[in-house]
Protein backbone atom coordinates (compact mmCIF):
# COMPACT_ATOMS: atom_id res chain seq x y z
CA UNK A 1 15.29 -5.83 1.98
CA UNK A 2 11.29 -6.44 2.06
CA UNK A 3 8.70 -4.45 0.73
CA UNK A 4 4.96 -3.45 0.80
CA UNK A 5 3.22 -2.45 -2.08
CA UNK A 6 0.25 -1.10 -3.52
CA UNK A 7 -1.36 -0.28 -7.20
CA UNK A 8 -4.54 1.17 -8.95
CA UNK A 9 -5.85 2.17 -11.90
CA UNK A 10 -6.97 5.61 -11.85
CA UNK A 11 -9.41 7.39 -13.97
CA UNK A 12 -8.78 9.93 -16.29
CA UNK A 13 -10.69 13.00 -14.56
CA UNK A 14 -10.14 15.67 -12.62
CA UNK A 15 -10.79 13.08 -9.44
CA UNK A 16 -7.07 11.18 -9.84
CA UNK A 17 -5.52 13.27 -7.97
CA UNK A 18 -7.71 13.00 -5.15
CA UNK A 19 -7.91 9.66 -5.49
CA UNK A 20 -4.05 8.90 -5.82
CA UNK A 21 -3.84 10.77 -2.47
CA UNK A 22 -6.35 8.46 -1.18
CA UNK A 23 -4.76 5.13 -1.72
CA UNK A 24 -1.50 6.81 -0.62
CA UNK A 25 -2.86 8.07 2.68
CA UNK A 26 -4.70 4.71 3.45
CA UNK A 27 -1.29 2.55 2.22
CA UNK A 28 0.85 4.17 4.44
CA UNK A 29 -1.90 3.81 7.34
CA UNK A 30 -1.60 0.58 6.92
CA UNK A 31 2.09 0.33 7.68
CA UNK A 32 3.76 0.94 11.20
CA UNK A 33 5.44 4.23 10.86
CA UNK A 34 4.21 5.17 7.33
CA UNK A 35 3.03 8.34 8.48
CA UNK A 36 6.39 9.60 8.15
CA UNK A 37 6.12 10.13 4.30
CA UNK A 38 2.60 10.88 4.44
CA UNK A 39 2.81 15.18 3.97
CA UNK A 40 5.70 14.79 1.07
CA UNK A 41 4.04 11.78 -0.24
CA UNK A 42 0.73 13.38 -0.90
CA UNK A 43 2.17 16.25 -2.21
CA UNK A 44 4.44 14.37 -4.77
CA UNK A 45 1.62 12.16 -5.76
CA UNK A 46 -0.98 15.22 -6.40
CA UNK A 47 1.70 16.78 -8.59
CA UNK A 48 2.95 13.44 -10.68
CA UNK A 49 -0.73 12.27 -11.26
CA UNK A 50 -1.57 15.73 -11.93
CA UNK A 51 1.13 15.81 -14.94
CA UNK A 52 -0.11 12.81 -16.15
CA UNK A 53 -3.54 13.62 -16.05
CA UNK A 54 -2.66 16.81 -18.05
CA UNK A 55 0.02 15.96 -20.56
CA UNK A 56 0.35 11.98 -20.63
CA UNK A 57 -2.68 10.31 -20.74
CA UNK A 58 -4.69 10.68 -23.74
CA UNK A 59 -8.61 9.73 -23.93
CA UNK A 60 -9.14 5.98 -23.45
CA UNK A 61 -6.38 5.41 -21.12
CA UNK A 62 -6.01 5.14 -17.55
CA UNK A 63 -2.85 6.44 -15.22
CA UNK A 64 -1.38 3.87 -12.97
CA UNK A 65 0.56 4.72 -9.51
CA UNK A 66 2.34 2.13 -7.64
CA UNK A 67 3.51 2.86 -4.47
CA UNK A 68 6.37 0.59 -2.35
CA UNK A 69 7.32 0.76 0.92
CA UNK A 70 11.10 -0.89 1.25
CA UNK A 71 12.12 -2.17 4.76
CA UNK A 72 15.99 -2.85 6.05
CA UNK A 73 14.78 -5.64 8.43
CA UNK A 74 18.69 -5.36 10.01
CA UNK A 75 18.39 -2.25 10.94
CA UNK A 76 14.81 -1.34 12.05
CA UNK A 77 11.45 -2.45 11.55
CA UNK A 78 10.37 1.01 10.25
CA UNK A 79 10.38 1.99 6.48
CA UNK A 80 13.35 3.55 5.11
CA UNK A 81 12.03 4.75 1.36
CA UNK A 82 8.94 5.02 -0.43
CA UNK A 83 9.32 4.61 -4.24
CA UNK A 84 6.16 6.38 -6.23
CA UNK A 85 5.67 5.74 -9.62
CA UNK A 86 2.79 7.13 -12.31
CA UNK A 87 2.72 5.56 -15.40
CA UNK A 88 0.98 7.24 -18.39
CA UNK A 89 0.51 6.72 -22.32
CA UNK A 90 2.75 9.05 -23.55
CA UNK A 91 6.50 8.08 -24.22
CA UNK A 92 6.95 11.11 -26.66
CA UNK A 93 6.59 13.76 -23.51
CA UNK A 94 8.71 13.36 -20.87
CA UNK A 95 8.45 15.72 -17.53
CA UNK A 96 10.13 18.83 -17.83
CA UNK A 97 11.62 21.02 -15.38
CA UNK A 98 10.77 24.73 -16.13
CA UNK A 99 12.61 28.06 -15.54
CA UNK A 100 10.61 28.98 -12.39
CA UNK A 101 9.21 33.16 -13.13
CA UNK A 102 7.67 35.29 -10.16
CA UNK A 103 4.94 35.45 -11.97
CA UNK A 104 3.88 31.80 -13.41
CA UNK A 105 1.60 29.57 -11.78
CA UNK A 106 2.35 26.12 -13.89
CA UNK A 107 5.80 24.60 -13.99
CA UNK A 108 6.83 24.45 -10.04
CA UNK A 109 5.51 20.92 -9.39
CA UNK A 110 8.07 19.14 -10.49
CA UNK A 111 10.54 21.48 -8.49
CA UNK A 112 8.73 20.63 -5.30
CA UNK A 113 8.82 16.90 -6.55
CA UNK A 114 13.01 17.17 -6.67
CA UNK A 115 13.28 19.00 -3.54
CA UNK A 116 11.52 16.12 -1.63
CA UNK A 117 12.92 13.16 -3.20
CA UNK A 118 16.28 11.51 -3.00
CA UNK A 119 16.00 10.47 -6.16
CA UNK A 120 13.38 10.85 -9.06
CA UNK A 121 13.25 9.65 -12.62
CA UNK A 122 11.51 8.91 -16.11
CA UNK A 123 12.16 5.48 -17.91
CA UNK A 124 10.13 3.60 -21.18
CA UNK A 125 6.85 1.51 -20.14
CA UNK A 126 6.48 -1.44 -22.22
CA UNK A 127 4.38 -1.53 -24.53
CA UNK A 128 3.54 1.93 -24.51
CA UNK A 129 3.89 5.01 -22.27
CA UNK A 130 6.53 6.28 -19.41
CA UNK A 131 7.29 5.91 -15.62
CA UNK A 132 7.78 9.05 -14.13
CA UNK A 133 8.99 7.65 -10.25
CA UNK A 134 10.91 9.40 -7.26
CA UNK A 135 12.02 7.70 -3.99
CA UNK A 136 11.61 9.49 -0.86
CA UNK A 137 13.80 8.64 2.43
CA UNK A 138 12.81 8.06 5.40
């Protein structure tokens, strides 16, 4: 398997969000086919950067995303998963997933996040903070 990647720093502000959505929308431009995860992709990065804007990155830090594309050069040239991960400063609070109410506004984005990933996950960051990541198939 090969991959493409891409990273940033992004700021902590109101604009990460945005901005995550930007480098996502520009990497998978970039990549023959890559539209294909574009409308979950930018939906799964607003609402993981979003989390970690609100409950994982304290003032003075910075919230990273990395996004990969994999490739299965012997089957097809297209992508077959994107892999999305945010990494914030806070290893004490990892994402929870909420009784959903009729009535609440906060707590579905990480249900949309699971219903459009194959997989999704939290793990340490070394030396401080978490990965929250989620692969999405092609």
């Amino acid at each position: 398997m090969s991959s493409h990647s891409s990273t940033t720093w992004l700021p902590r502000s109101r604009r990460a969000p945005s901005e995550g959505r930007s480098l996502l929308a520009s990497f998978l431009a970039s990549v023959p086919n890559g539209n294909q995860f574009l409308d979950s992709g930018l939906l799964i990065v607003s609402e993981l950067v979003t989390n970690a804007l609100l409950h994982g990155t304290p003032p003075g830090h910075r919230i990273y995303l990395s996004l990969d594309l994999d490739f299965d050069p012997d089957f097809t040239p297209d992508p077959t998963c994107l892999r999305i991960e945010v990494h914030d400063a806070r290893q004490d609070r990892e994402p929870v997933l909420r009784a959903l109410t009729l009535d609440g506004e906060a707590g579905r984005g990480l249900h949309l996040v699971k219903s459009l990933a194959k997989e999704t996950g939290c793990s340490p960051r070394q030396p401080i903070g978490k990965i929250v990541w989620c692969e999405v198939a092609a």
